[in-house]
C-alpha atoms as a PDB file:
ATOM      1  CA  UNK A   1     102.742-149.958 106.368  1.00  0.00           C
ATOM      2  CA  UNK A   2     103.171-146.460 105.450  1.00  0.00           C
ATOM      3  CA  UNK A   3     103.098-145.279 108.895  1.00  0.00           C
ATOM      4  CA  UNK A   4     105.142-147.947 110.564  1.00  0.00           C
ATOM      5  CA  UNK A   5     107.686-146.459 108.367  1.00  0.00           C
ATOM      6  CA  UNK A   6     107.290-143.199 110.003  1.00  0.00           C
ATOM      7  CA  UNK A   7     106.971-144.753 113.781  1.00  0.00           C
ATOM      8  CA  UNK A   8     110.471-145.976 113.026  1.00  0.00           C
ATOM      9  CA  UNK A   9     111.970-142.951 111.448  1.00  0.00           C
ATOM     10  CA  UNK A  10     110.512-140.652 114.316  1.00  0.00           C
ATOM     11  CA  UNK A  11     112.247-143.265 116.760  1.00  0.00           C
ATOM     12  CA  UNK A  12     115.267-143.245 114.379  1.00  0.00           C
ATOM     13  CA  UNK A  13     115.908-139.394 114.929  1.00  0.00           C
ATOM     14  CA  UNK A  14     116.186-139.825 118.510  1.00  0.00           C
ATOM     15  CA  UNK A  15     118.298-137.480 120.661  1.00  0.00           C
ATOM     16  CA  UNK A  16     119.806-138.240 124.181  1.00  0.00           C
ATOM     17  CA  UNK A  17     120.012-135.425 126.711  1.00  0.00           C
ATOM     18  CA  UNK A  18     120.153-134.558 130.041  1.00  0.00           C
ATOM     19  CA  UNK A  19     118.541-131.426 129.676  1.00  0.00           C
ATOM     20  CA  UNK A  20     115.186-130.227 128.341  1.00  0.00           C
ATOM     21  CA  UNK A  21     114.553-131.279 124.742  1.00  0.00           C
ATOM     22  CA  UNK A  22     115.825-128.549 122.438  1.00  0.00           C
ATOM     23  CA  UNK A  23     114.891-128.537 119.211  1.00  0.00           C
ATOM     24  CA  UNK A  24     116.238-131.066 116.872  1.00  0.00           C
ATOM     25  CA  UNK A  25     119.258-131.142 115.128  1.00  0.00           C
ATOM     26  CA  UNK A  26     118.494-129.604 111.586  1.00  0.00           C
ATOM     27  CA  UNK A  27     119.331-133.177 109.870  1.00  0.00           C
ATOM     28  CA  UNK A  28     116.824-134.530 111.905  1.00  0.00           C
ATOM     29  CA  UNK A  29     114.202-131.932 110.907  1.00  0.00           C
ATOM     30  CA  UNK A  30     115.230-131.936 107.269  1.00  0.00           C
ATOM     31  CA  UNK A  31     115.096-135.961 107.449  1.00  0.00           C
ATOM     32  CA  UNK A  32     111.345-135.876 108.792  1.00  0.00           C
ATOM     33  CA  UNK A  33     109.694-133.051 107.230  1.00  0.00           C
ATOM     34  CA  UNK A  34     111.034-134.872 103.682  1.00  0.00           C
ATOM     35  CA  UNK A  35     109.060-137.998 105.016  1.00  0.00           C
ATOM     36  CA  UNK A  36     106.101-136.424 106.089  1.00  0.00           C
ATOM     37  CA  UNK A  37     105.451-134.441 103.024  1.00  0.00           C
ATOM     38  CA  UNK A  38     105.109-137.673 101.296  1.00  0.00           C
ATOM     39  CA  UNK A  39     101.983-137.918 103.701  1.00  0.00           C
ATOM     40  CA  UNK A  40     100.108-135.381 101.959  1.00  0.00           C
ATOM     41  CA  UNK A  41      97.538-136.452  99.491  1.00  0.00           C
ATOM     42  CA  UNK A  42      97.651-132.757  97.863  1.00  0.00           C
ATOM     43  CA  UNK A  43     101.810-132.396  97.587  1.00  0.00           C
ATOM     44  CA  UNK A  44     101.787-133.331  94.124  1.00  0.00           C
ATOM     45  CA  UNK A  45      98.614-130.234  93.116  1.00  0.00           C
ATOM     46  CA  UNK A  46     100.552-127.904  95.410  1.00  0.00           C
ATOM     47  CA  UNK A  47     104.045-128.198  94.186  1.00  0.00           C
ATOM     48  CA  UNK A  48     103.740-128.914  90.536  1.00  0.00           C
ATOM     49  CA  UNK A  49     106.947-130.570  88.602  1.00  0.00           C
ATOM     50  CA  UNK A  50     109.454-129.920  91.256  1.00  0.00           C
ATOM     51  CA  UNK A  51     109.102-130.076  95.411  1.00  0.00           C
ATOM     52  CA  UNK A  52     110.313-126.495  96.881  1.00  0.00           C
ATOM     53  CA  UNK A  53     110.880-126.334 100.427  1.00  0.00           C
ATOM     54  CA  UNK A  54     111.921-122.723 101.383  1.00  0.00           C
ATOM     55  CA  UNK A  55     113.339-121.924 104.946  1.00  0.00           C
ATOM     56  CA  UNK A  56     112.536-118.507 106.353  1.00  0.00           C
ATOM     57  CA  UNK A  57     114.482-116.898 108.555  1.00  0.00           C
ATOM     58  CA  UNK A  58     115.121-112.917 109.925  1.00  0.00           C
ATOM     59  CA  UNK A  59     117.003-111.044 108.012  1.00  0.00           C
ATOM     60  CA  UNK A  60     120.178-109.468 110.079  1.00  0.00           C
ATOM     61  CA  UNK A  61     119.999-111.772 112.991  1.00  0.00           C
ATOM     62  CA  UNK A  62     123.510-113.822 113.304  1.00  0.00           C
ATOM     63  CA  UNK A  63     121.488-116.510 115.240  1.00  0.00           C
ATOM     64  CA  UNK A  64     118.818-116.535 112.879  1.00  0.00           C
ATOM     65  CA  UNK A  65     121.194-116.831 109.577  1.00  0.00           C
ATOM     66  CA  UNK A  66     122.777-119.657 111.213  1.00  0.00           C
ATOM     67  CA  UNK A  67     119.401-121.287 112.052  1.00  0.00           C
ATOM     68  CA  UNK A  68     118.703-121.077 108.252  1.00  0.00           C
ATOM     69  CA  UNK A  69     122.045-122.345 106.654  1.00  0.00           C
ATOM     70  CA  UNK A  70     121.825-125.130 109.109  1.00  0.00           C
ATOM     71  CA  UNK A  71     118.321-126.105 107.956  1.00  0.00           C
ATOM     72  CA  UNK A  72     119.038-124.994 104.700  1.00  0.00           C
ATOM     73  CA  UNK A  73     122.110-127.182 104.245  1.00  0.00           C
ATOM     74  CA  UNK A  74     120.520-130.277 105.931  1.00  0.00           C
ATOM     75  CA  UNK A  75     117.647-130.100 103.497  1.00  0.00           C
ATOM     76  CA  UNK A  76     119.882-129.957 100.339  1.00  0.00           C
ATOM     77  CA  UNK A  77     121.721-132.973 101.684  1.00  0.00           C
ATOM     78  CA  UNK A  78     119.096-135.234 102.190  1.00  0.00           C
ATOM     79  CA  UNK A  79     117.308-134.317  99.002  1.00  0.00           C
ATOM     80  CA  UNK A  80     120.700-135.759  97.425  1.00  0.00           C
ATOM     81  CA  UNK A  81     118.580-138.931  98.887  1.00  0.00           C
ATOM     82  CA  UNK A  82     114.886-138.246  98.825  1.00  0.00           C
ATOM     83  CA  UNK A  83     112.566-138.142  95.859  1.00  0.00           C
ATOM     84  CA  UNK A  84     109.301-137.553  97.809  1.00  0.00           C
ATOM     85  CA  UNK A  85     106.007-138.318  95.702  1.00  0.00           C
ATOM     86  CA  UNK A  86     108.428-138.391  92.427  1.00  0.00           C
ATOM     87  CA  UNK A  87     109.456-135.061  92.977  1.00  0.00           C
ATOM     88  CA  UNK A  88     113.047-133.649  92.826  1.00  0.00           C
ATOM     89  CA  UNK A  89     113.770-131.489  95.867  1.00  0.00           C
ATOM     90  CA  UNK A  90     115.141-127.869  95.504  1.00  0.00           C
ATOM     91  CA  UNK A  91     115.538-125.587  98.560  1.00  0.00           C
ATOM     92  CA  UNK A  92     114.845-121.932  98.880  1.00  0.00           C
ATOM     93  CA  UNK A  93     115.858-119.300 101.381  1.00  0.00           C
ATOM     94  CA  UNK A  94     113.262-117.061 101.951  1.00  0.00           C
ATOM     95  CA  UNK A  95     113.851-113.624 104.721  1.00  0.00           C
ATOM     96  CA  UNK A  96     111.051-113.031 106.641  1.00  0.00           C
ATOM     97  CA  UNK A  97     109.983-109.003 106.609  1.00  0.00           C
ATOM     98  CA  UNK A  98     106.673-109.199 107.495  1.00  0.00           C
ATOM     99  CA  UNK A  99     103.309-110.807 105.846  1.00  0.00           C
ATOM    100  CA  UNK A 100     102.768-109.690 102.728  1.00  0.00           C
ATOM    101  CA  UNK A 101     106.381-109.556 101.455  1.00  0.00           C
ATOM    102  CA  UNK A 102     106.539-113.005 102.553  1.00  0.00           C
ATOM    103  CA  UNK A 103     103.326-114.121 101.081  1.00  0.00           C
ATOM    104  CA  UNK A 104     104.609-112.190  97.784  1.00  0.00           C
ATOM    105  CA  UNK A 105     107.955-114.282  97.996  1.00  0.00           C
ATOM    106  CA  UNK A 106     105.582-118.007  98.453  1.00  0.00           C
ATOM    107  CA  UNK A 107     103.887-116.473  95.278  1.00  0.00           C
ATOM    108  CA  UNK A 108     107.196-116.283  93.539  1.00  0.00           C
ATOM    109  CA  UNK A 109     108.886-118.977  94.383  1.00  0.00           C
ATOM    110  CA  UNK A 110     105.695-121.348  94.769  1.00  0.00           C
ATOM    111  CA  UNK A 111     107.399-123.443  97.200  1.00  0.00           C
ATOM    112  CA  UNK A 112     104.906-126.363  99.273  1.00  0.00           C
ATOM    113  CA  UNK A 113     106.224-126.441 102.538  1.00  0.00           C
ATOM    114  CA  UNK A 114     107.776-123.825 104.602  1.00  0.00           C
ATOM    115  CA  UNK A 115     110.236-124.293 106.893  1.00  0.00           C
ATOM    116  CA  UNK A 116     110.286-121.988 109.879  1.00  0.00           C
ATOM    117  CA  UNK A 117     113.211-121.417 112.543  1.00  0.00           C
ATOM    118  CA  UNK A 118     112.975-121.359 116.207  1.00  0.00           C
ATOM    119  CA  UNK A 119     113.934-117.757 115.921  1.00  0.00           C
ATOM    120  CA  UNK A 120     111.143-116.618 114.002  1.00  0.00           C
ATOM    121  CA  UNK A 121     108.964-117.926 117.252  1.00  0.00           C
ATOM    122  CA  UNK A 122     107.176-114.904 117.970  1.00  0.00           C
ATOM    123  CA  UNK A 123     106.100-114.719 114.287  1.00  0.00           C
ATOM    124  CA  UNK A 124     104.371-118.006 113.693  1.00  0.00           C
ATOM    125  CA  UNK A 125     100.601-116.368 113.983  1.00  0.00           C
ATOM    126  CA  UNK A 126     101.777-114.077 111.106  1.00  0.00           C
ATOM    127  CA  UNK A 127     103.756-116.089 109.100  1.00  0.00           C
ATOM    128  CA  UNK A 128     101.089-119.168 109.090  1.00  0.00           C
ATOM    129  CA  UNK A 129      98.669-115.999 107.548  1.00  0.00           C
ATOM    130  CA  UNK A 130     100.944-116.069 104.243  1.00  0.00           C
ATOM    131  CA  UNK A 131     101.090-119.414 104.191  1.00  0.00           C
ATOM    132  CA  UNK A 132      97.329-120.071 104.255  1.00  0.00           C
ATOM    133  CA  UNK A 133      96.936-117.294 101.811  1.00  0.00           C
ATOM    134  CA  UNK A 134      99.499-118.981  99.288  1.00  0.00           C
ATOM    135  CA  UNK A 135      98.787-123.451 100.266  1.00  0.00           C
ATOM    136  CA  UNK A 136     102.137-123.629 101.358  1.00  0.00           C
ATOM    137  CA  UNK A 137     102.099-126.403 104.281  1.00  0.00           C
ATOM    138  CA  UNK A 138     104.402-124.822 107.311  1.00  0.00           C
ATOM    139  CA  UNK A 139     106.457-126.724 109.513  1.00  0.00           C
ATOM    140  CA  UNK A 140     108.098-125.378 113.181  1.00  0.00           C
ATOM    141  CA  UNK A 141     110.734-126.767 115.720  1.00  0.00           C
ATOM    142  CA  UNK A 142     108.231-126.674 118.355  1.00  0.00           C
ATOM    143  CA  UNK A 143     104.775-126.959 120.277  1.00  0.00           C
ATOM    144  CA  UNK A 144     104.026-123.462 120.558  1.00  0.00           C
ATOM    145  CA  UNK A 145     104.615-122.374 116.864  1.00  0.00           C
ATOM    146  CA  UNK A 146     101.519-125.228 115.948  1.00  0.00           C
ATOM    147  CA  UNK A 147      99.275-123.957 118.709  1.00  0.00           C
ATOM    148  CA  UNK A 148     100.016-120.168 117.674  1.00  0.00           C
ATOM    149  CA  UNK A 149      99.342-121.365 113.460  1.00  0.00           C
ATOM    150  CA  UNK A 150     101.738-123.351 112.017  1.00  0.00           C
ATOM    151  CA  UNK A 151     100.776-126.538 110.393  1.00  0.00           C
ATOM    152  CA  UNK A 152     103.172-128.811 111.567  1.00  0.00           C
ATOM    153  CA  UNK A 153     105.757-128.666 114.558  1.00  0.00           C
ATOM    154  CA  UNK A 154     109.107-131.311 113.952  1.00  0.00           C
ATOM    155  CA  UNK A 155     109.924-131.872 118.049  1.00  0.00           C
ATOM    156  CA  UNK A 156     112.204-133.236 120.005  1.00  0.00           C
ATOM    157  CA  UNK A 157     110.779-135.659 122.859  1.00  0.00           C
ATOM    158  CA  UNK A 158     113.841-135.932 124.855  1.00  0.00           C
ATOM    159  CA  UNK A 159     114.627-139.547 123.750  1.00  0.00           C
ATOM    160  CA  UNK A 160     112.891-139.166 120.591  1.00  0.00           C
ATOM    161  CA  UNK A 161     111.481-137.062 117.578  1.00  0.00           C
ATOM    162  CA  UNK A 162     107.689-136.294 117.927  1.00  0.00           C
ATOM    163  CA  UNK A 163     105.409-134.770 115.420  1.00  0.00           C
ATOM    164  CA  UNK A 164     102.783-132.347 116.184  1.00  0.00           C
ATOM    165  CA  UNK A 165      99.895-131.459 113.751  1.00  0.00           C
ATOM    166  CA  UNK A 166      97.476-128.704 113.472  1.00  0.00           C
ATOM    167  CA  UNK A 167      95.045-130.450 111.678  1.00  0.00           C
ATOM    168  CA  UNK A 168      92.678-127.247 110.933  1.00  0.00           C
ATOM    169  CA  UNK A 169      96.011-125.212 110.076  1.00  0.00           C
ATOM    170  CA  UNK A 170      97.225-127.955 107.593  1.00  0.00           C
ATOM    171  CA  UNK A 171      93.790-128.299 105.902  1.00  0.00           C
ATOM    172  CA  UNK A 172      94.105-124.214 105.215  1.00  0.00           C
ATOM    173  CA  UNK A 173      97.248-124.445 103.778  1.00  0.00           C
ATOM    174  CA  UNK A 174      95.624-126.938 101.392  1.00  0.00           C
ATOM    175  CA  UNK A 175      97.135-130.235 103.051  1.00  0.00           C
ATOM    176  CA  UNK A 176      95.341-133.260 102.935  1.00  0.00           C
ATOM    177  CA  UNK A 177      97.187-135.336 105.513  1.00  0.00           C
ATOM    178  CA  UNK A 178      96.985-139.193 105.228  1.00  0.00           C
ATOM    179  CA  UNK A 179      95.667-141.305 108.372  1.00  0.00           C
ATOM    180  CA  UNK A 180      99.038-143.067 108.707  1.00  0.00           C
ATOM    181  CA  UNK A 181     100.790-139.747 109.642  1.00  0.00           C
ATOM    182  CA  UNK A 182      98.350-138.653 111.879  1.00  0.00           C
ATOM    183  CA  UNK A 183      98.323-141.989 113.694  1.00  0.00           C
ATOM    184  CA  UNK A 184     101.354-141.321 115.301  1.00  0.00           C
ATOM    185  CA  UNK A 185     101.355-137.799 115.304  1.00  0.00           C
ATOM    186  CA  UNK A 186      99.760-135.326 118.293  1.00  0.00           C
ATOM    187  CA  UNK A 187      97.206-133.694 116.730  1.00  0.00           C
ATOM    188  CA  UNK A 188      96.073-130.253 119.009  1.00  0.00           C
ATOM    189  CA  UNK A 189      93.272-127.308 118.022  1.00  0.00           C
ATOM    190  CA  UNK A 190      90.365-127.419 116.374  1.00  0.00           C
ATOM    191  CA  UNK A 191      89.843-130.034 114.214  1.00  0.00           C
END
């Protein structure tokens, strides 16, 4: 039942263009990685009394600061909503400065998911080195980010959201991801 749910809300958060799929539209994101965290059998060990999702972004990139108060701002709206696993939601904004300030900053502020911008692209092998280091489950805007480390990638299909999972990544950042999810997920790498 759990994942029918899903099916629909990945259908639900489709996007018509007539271009390439670009990534999709921070609500969307915010909307689905709420949902899938509920997925994971190990949310409730990792994030204790209260579910932090921190976005990462680079510091003194105009593109990149918008990236993150979009995101941001979409995930503190629909947490107005969401109680996922009987956890209150609180967002975090977390600059990314390389891999051990920002596995320092995941120690601090203990969040258990990671949300990563499309501008931090070229950093998603580093960044998904913190996270393993610190079981904080990271999520991407798009195919490449999984395949180069992050956990989870939050696509856009053209007429539809997709999900992609890294199955191995997700198990090192101390995920246990229910059958439902990856049902209708694309799992790639090793699992």
């Amino acid at each position: 039942m759990h994942s029918r749910l899903l099916a629909i809300l990945l259908l639900g958060t489709a996007t018509v263009t007539g271009q390439a799929p670009a990534a999709l539209p921070a609500r969307n994101q915010a909307l689905l990685l709420l949902r899938v965290l509920a997925y994971d059998r190990n949310l409730r060990s990792r994030a204790g009394d209260e579910l932090t999702v921190a976005v990462a972004f680079r510091e003194g990139d105009p593109a990149s600061t918008r990236e993150r108060d979009e995101l941001a701002a979409a995930l503190e709206e629909a947490a107005h909503g969401f109680v996922v696993s009987g956890l209150r939601v609180r967002v975090r904004r977390v600059p990314w400065r390389g891999t051990d300030d920002l596995a320092a900053r995941l120690a601090t502020d203990r969040p258990a998911a990671l949300l990563v911008g499309g501008a931090l692209s070229g950093e998603a092998a580093a960044i998904s080195a913190a996270t393993r280091s610190r079981a904080v489950l990271s999520f991407g805007p798009s195919r490449e980010m999984v395949e180069a480390g992050l956990a989870l990638g939050l696509v856009n299909r053209g007429i539809r959201a997709g999900l992609v999972v890294n199955l191995a990544a997700a198990r090192e950042e101390g995920a246990d991801l229910d059958a439902g999810l990856l049902a209708v997920a694309e799992v790639v790498g090793k699992q």
